[in-house]
Protein backbone atom coordinates (compact mmCIF):
# COMPACT_ATOMS: atom_id res chain seq x y z
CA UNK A 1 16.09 -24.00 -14.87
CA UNK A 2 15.88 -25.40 -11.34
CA UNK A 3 18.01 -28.37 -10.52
CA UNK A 4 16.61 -31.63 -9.82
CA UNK A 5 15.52 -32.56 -6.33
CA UNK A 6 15.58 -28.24 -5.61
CA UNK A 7 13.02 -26.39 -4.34
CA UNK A 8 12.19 -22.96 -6.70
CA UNK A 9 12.90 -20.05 -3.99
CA UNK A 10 9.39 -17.80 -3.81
CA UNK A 11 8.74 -14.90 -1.87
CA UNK A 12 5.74 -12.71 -0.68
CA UNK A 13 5.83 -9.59 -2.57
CA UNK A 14 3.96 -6.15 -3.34
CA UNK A 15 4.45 -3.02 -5.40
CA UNK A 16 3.83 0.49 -3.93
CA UNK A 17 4.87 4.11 -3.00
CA UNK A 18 7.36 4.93 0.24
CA UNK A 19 5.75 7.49 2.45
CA UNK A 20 8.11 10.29 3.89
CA UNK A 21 8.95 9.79 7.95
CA UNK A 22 6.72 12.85 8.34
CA UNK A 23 3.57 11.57 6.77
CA UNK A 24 4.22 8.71 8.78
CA UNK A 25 4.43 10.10 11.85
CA UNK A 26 1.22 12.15 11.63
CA UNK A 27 -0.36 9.12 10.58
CA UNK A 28 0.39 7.30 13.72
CA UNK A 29 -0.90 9.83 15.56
CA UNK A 30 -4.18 9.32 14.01
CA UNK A 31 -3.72 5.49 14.62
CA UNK A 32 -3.47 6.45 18.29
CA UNK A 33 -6.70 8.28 18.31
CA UNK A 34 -8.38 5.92 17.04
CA UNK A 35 -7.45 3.05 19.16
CA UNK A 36 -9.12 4.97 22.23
CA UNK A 37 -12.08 2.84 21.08
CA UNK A 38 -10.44 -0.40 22.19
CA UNK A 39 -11.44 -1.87 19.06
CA UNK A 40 -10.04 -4.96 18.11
CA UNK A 41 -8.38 -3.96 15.17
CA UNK A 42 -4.70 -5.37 13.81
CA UNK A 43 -2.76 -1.68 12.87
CA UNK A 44 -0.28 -1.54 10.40
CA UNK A 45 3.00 -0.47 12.25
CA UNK A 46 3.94 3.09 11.51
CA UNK A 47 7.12 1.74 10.10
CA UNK A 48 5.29 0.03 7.56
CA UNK A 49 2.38 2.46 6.21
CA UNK A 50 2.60 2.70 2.56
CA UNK A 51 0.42 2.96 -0.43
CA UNK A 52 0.07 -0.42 -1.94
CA UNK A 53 -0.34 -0.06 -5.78
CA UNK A 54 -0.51 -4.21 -6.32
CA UNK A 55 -0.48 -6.95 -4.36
CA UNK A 56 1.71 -9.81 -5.71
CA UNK A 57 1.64 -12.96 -3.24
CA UNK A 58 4.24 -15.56 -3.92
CA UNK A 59 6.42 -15.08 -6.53
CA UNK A 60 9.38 -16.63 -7.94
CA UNK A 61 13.27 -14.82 -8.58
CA UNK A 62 12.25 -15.37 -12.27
CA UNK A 63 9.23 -13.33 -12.00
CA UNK A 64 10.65 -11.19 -9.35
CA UNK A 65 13.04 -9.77 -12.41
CA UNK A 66 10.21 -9.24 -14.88
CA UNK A 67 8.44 -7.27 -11.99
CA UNK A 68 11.28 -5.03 -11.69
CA UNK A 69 11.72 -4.70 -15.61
CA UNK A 70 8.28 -4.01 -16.63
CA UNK A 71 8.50 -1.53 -13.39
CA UNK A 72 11.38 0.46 -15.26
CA UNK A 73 8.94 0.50 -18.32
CA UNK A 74 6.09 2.19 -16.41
CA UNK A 75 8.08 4.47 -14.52
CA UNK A 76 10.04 5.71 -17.79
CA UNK A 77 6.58 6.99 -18.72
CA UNK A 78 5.58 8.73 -15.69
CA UNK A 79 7.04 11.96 -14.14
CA UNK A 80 7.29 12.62 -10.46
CA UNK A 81 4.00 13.86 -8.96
CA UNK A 82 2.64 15.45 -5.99
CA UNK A 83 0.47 13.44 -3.51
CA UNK A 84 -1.85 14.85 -0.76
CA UNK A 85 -3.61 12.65 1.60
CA UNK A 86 -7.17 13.48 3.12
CA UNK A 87 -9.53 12.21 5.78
CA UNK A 88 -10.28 9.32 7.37
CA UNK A 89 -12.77 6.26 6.22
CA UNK A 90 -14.05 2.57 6.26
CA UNK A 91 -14.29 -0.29 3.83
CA UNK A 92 -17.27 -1.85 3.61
CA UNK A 93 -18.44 1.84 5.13
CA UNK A 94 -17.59 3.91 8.75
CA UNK A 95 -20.67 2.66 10.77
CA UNK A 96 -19.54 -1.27 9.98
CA UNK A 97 -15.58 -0.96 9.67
CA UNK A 98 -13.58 -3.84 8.34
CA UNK A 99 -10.77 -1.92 6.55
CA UNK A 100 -9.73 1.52 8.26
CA UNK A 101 -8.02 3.48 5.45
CA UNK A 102 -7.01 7.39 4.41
CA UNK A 103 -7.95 9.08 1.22
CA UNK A 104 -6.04 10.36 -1.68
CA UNK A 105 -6.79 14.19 -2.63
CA UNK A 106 -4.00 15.23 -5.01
CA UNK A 107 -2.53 12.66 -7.28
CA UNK A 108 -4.71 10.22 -7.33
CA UNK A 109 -5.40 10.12 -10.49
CA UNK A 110 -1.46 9.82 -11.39
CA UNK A 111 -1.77 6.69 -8.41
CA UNK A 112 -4.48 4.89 -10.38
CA UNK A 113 -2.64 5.06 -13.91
CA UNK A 114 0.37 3.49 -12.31
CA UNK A 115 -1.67 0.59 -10.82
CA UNK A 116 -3.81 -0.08 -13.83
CA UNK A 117 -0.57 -0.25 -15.74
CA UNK A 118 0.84 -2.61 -13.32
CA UNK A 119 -2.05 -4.45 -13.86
CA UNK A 120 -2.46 -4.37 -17.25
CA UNK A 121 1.75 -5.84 -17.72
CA UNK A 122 1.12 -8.23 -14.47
CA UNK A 123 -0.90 -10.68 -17.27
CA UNK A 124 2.13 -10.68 -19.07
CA UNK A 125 3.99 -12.56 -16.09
CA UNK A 126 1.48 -14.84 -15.01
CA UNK A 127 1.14 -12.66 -11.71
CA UNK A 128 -2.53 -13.19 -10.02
CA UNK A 129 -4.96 -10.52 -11.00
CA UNK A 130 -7.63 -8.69 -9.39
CA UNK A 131 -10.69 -9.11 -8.75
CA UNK A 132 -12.01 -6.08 -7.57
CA UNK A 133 -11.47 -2.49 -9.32
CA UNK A 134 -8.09 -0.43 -8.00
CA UNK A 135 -9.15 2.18 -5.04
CA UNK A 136 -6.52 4.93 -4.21
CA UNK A 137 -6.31 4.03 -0.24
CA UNK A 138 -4.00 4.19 2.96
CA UNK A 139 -4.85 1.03 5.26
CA UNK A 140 -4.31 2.29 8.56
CA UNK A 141 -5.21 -1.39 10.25
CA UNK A 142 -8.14 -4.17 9.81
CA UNK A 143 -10.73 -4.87 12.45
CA UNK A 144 -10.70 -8.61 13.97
CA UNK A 145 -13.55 -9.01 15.28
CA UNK A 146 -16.51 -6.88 16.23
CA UNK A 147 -15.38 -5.92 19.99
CA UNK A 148 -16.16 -2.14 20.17
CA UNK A 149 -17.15 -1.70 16.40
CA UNK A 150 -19.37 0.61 17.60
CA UNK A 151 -16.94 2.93 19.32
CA UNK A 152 -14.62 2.89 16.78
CA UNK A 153 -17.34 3.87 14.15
CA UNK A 154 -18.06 6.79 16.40
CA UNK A 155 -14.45 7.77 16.59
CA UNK A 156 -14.37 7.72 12.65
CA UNK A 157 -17.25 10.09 12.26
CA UNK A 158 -16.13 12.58 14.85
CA UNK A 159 -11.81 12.13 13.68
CA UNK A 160 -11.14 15.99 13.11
CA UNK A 161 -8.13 14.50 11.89
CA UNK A 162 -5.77 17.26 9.71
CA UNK A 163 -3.45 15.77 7.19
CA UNK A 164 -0.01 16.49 6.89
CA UNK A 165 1.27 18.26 3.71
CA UNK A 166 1.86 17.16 0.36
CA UNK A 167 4.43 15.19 -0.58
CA UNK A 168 6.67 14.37 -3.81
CA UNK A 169 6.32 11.14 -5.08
CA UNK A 170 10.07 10.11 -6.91
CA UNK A 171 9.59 6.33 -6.84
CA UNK A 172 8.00 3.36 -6.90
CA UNK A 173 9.23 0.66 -4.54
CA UNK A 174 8.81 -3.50 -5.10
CA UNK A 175 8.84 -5.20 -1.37
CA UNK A 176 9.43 -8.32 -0.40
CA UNK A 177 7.08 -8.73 2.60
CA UNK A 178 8.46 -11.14 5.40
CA UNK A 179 5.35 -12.55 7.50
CA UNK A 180 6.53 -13.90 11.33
CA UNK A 181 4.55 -13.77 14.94
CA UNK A 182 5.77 -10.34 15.56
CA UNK A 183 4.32 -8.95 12.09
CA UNK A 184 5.20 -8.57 9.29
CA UNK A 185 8.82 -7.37 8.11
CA UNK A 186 8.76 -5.48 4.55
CA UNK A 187 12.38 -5.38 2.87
CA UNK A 188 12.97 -3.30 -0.60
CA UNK A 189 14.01 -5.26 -3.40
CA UNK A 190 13.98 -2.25 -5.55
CA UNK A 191 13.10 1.69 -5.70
CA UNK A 192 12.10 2.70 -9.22
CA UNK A 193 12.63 6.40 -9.87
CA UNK A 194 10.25 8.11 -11.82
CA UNK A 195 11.09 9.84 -15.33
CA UNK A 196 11.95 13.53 -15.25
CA UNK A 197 11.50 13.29 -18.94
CA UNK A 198 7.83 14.41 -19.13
CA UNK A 199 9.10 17.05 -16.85
């Protein structure tokens, strides 16, 4: 219970997969291909690519521990698998880009389980839910404004892009996502290995 005249301590958080330093890396030389367009687009810093599987917002130390418990549950009931990234795309679509992302090949199936599952025990906290349907996605960076659109469109169509190799996936991670003028700084609050039970 919080004490009177206390403020309840929140923080921003999110749930998703760590990307190996490899994957990374050829993913930031895509990012640099693509900003030869001059777009105005905000990139996500190589450091912090990742595959978000939910989205929490604010969230208290209470809920922060029923996060991390219902995590253990899911994970206990899903073995390591292999993910493979593919090419390049756009949300709403590549000749109006709002959302530059990469695809999922391999494992995303196993990806979409685990965030329907975090969905599905995210009512059981009182976590916000969401409103549109779960797609298996990399954000690479989000356009601003449309300065260039049209040059970064091109760039999208023409990326002969080659993605790096598959990866195992061990883990699921819960972040605590720190936002500041500089960016924003993500901090693990805990790494959730997967079961080798089911292996």
């Amino acid at each position: 219970m919080t004490k009177k005249g206390l403020t309840p301590f929140f923080m921003r958080a999110f749930i998703g997969i760590e990307l190996p330093d490899e994957v990374r890396r050829a993913l930031a030389q895509l990012q640099r291909e693509l900003q030869a367009a001059r777009a105005d687009v905000k990139w996500v810093e190589p450091k912090n690519l990742h595959l978000t599987l939910k989205f929490l917002g604010e969230i208290s130390e209470a809920q922060r521990q029923g996060v991390e418990a219902c995590l253990k549950r899911i994970a206990s009931q899903q073995p390591p698998f292999t993910l493979q990234l593919q090419g390049v795309g756009a949300f709403p679509s590549v000749e109006s880009p709002r959302v530059v992302w990469v695809g999922i090949a391999q494992g995303k199936e196993e990806v979409r389980a685990l965030a329907e599952r975090i969905e599905q025990e995210a009512t059981t906290l009182s976590l916000r839910q969401e409103e549109r349907p779960f797609s298996a996605h990399l954000t690479l960076g989000r356009v601003r404004s449309p300065r260039n659109r049209k040059a970064l469109a091109q760039r999208l169509r023409k990326a002969a892009w080659q993605p790096p190799g598959p990866f195992q996936v061990e883990s699921i991670t819960l972040f605590q996502s720190l936002l500041s003028s500089a960016g924003p700084t993500y901090t693990v609050l805990a790494s959730i290995p997967l079961s080798l039970a089911g292996i």
